[in-house]
PDB file of N, CA and C in Angstrom:
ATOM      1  N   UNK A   1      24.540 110.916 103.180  1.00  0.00           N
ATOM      2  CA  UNK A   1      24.941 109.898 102.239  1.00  0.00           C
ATOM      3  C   UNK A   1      26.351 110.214 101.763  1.00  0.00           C
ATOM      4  N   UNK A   2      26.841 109.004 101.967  1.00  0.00           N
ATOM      5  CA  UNK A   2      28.046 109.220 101.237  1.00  0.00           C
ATOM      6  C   UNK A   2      28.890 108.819  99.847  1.00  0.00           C
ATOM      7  N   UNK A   3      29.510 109.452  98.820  1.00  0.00           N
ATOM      8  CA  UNK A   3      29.634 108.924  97.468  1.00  0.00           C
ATOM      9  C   UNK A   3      30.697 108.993  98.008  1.00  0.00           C
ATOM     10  N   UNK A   4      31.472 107.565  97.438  1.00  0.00           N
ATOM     11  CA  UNK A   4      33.015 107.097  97.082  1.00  0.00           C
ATOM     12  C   UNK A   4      33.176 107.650  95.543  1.00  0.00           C
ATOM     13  N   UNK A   5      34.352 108.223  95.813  1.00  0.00           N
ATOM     14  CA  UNK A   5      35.123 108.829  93.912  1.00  0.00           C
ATOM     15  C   UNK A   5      36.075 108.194  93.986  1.00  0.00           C
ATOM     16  N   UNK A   6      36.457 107.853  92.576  1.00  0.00           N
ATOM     17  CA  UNK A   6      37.467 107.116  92.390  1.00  0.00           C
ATOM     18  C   UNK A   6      38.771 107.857  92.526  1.00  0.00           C
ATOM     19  N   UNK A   7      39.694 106.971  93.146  1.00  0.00           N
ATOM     20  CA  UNK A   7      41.031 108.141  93.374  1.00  0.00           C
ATOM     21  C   UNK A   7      42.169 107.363  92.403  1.00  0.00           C
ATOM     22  N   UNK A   8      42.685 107.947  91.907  1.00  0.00           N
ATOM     23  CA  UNK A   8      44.235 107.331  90.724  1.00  0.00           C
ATOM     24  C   UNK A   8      45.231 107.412  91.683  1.00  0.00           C
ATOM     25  N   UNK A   9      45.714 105.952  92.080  1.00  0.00           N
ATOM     26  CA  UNK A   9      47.028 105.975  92.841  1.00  0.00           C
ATOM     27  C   UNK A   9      48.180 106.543  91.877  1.00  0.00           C
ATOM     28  N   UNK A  10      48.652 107.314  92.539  1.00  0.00           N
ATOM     29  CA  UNK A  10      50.098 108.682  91.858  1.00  0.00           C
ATOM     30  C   UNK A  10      51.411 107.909  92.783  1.00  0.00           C
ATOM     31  N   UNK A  11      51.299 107.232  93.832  1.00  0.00           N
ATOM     32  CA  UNK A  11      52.743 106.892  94.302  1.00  0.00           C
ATOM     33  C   UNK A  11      51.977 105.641  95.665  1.00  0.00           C
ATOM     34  N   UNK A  12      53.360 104.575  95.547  1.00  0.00           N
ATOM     35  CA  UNK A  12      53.014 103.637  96.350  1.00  0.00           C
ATOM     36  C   UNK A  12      54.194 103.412  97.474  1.00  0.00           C
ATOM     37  N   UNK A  13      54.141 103.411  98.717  1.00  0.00           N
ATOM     38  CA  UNK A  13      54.680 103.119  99.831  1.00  0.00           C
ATOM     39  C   UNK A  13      54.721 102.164 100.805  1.00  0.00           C
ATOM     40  N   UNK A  14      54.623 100.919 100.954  1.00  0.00           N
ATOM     41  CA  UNK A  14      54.252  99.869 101.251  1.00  0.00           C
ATOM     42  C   UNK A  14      52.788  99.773 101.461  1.00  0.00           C
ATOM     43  N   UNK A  15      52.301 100.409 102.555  1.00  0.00           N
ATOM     44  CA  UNK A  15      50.878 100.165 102.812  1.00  0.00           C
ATOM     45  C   UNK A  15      50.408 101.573 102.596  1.00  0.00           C
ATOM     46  N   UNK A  16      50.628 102.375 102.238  1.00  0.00           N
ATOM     47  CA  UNK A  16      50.594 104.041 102.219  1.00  0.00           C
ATOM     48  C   UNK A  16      50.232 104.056 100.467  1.00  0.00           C
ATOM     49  N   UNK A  17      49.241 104.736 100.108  1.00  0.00           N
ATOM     50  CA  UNK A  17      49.301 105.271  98.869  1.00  0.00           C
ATOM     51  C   UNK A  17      49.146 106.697  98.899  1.00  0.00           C
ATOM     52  N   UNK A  18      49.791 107.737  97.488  1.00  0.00           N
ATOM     53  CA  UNK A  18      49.439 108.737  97.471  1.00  0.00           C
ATOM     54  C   UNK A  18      48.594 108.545  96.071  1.00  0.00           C
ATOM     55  N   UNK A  19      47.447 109.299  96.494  1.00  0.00           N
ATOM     56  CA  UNK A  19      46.129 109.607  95.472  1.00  0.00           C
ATOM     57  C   UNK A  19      45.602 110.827  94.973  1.00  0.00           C
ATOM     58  N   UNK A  20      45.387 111.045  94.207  1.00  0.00           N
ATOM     59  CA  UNK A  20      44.774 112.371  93.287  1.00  0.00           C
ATOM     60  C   UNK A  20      43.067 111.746  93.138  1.00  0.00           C
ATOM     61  N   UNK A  21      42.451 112.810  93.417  1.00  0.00           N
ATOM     62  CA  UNK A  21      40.938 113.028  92.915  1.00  0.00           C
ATOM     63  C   UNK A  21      40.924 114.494  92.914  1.00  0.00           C
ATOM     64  N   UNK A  22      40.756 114.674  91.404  1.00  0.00           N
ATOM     65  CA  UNK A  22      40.788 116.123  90.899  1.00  0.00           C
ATOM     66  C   UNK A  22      42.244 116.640  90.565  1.00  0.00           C
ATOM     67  N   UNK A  23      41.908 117.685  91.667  1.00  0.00           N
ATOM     68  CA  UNK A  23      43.315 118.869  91.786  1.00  0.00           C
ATOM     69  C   UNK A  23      43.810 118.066  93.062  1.00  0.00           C
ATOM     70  N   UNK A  24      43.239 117.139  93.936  1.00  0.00           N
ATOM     71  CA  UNK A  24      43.314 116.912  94.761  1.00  0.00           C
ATOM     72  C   UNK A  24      44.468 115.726  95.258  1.00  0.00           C
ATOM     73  N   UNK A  25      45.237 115.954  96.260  1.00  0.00           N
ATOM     74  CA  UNK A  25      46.188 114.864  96.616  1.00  0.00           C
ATOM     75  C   UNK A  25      45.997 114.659  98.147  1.00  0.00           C
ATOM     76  N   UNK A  26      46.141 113.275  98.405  1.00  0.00           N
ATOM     77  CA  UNK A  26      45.827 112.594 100.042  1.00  0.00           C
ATOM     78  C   UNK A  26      46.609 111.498 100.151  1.00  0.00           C
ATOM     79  N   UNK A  27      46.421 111.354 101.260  1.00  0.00           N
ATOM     80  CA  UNK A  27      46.985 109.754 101.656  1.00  0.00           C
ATOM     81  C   UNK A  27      46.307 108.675 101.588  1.00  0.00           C
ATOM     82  N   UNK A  28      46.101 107.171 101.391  1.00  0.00           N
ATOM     83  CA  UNK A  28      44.907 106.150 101.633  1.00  0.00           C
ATOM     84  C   UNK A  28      45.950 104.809 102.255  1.00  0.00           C
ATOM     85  N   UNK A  29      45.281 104.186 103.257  1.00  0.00           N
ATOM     86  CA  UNK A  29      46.251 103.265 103.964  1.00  0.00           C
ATOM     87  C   UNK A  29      45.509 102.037 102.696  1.00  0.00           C
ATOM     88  N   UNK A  30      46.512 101.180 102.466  1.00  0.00           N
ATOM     89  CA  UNK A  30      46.563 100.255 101.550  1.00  0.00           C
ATOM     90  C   UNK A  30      46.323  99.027 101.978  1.00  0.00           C
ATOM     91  N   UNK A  31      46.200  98.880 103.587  1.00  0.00           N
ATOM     92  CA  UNK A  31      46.451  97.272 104.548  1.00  0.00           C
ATOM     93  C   UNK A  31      44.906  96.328 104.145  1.00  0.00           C
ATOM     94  N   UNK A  32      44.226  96.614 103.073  1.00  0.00           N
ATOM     95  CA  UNK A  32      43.092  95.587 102.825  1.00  0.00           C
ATOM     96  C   UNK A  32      43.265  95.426 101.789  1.00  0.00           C
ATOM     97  N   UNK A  33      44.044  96.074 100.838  1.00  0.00           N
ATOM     98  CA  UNK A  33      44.182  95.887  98.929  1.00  0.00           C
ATOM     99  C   UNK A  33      45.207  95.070  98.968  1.00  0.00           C
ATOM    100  N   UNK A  34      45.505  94.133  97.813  1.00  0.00           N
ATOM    101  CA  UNK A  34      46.769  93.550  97.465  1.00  0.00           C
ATOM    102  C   UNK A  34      47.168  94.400  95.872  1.00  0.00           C
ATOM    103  N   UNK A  35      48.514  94.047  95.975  1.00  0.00           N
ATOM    104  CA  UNK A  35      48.961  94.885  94.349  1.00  0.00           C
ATOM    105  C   UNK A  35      48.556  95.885  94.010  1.00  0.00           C
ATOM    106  N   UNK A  36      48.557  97.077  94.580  1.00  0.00           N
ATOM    107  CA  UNK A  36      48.037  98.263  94.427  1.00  0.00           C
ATOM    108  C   UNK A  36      49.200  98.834  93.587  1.00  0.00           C
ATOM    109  N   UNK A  37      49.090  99.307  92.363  1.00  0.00           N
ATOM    110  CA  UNK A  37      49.961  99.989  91.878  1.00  0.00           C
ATOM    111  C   UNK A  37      50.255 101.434  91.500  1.00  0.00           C
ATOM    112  N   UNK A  38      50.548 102.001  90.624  1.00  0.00           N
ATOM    113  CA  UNK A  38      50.697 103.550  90.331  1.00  0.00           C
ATOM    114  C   UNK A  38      49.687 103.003  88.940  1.00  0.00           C
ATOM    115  N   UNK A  39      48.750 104.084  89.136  1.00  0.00           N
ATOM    116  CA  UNK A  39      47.812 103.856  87.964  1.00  0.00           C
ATOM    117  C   UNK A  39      46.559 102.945  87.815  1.00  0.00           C
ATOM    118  N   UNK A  40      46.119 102.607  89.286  1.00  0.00           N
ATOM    119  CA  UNK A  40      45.278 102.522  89.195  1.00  0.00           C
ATOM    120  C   UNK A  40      44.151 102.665  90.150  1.00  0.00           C
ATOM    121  N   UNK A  41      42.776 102.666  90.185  1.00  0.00           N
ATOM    122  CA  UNK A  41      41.933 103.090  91.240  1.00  0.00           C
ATOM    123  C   UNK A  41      41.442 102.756  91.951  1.00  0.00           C
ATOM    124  N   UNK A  42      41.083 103.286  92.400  1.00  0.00           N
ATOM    125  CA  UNK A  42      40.813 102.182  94.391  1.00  0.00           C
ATOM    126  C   UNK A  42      39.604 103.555  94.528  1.00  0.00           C
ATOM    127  N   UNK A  43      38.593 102.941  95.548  1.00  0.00           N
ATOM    128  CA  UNK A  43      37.661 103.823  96.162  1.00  0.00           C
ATOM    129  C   UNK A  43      37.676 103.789  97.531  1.00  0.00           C
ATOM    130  N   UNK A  44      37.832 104.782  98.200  1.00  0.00           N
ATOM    131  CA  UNK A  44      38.411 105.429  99.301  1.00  0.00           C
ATOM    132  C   UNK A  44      37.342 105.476 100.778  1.00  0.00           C
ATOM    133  N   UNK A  45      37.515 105.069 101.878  1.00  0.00           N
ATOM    134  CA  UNK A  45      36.205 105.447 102.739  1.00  0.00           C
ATOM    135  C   UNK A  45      37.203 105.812 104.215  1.00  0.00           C
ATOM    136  N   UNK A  46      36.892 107.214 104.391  1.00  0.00           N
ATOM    137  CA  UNK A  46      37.662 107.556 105.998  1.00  0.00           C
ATOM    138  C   UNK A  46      39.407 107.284 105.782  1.00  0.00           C
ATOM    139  N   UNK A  47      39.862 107.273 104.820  1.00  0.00           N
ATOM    140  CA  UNK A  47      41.322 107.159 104.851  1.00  0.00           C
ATOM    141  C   UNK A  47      41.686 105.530 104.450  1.00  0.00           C
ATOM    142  N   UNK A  48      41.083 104.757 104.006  1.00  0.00           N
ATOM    143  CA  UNK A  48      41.436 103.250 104.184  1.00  0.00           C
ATOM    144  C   UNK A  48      40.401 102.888 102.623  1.00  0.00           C
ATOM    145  N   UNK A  49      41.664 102.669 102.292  1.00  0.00           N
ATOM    146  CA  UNK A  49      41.219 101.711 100.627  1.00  0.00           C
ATOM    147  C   UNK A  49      40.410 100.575 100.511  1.00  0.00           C
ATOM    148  N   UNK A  50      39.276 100.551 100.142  1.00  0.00           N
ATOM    149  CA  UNK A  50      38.065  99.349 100.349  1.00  0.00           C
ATOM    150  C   UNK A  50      38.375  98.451  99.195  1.00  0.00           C
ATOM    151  N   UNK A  51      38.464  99.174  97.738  1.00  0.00           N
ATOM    152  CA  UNK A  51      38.329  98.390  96.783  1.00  0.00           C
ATOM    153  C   UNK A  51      39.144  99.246  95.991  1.00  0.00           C
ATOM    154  N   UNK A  52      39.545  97.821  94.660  1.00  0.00           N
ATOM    155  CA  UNK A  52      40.395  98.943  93.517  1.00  0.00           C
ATOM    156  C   UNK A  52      39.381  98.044  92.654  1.00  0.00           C
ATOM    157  N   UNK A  53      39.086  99.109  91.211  1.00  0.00           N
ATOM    158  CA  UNK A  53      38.142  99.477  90.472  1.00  0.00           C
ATOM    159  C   UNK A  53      39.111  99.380  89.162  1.00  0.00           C
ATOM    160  N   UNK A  54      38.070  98.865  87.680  1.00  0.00           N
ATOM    161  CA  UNK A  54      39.001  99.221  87.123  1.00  0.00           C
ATOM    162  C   UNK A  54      38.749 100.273  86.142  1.00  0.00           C
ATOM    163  N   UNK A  55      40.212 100.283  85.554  1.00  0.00           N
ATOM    164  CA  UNK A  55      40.015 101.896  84.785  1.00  0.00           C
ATOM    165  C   UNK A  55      38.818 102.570  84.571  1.00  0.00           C
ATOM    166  N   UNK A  56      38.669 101.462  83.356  1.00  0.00           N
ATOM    167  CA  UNK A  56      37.055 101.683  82.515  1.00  0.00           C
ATOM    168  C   UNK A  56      35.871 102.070  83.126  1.00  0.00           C
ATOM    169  N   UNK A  57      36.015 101.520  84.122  1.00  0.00           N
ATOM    170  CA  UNK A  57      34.484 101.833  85.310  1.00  0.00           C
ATOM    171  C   UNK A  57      35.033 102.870  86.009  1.00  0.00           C
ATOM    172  N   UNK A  58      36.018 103.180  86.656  1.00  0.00           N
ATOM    173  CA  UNK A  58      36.859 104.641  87.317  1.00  0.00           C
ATOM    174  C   UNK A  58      36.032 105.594  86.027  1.00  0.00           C
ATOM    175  N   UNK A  59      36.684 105.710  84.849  1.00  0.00           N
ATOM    176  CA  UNK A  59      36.239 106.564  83.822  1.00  0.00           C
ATOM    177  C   UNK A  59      34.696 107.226  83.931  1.00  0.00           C
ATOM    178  N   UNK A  60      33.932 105.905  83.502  1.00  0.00           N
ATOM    179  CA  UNK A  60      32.277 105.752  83.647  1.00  0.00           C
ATOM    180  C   UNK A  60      32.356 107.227  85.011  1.00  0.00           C
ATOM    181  N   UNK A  61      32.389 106.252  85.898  1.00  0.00           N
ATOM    182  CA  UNK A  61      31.842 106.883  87.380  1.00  0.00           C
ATOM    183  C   UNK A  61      32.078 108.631  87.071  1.00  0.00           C
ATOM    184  N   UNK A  62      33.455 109.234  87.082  1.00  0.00           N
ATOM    185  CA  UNK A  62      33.850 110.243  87.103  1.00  0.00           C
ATOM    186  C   UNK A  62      33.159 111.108  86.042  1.00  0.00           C
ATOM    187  N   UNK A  63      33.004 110.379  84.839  1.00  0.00           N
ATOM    188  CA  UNK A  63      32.306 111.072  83.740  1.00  0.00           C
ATOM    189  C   UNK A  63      30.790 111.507  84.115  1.00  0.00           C
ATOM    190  N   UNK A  64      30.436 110.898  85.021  1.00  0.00           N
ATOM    191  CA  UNK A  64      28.787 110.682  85.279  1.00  0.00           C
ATOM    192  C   UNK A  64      28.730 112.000  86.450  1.00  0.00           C
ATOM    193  N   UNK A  65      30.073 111.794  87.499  1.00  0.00           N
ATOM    194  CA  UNK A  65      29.930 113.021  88.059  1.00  0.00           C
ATOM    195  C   UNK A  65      30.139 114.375  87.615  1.00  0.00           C
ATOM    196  N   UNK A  66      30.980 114.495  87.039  1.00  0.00           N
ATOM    197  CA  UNK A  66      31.080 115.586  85.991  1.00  0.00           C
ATOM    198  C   UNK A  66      30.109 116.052  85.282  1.00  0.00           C
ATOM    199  N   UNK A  67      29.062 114.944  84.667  1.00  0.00           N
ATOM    200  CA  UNK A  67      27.653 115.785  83.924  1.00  0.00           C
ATOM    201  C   UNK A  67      26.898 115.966  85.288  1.00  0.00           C
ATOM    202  N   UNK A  68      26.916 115.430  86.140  1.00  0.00           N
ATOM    203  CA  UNK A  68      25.744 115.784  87.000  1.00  0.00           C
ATOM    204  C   UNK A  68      26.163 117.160  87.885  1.00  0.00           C
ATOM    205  N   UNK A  69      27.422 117.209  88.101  1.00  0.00           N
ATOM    206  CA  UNK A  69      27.957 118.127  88.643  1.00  0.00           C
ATOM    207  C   UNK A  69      27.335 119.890  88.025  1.00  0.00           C
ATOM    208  N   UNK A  70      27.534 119.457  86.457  1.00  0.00           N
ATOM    209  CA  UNK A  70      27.447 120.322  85.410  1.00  0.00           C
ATOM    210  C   UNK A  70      25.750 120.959  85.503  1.00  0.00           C
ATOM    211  N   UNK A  71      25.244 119.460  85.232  1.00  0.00           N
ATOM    212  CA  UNK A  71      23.559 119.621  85.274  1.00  0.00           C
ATOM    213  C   UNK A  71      23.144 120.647  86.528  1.00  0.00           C
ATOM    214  N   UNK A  72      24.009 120.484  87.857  1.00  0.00           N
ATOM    215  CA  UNK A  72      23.278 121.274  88.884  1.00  0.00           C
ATOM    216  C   UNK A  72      23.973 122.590  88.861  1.00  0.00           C
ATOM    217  N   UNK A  73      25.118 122.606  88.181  1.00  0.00           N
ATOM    218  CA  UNK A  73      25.440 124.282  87.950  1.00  0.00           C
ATOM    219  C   UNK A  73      25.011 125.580  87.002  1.00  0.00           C
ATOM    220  N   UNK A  74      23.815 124.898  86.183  1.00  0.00           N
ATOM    221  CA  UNK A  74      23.118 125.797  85.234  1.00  0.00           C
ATOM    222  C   UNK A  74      22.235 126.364  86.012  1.00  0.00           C
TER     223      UNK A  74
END
């Protein structure tokens, strides 16, 4: 199974974004999103941007992984 995390676009290049999840930085090809900007989130599958998400729900999601993350490290 696979979970999509939300990634925060950090820099935009025509069809090229650079993304952070975590500590983490990658590339995501942009050729199915329109108006992708710096600052906001898109969910990621194999290198290619499916959907952008917004903040508020980016937040939700990440927060939810973080407790569960937490829950299985005790």
């Amino acid at each position: 199974m696979c979970l999509a995390i939300p990634n925060k676009v950090i820099k935009v290049n025509k069809d090229w974004a650079t993304v952070q999840s975590g500590t983490h930085q990658h590339q995501a090809n942009l050729s199915l999103l329109k108006n992708v900007k710096v600052g906001d989130y898109i969910l990621i599958h194999d290198g290619l941007a499916l959907n952008k998400i917004p903040k508020t729900e980016a937040k939700k999601i990440l927060e939810i992984i973080k407790n569960h993350s937490n829950e299985l490290n005790r």
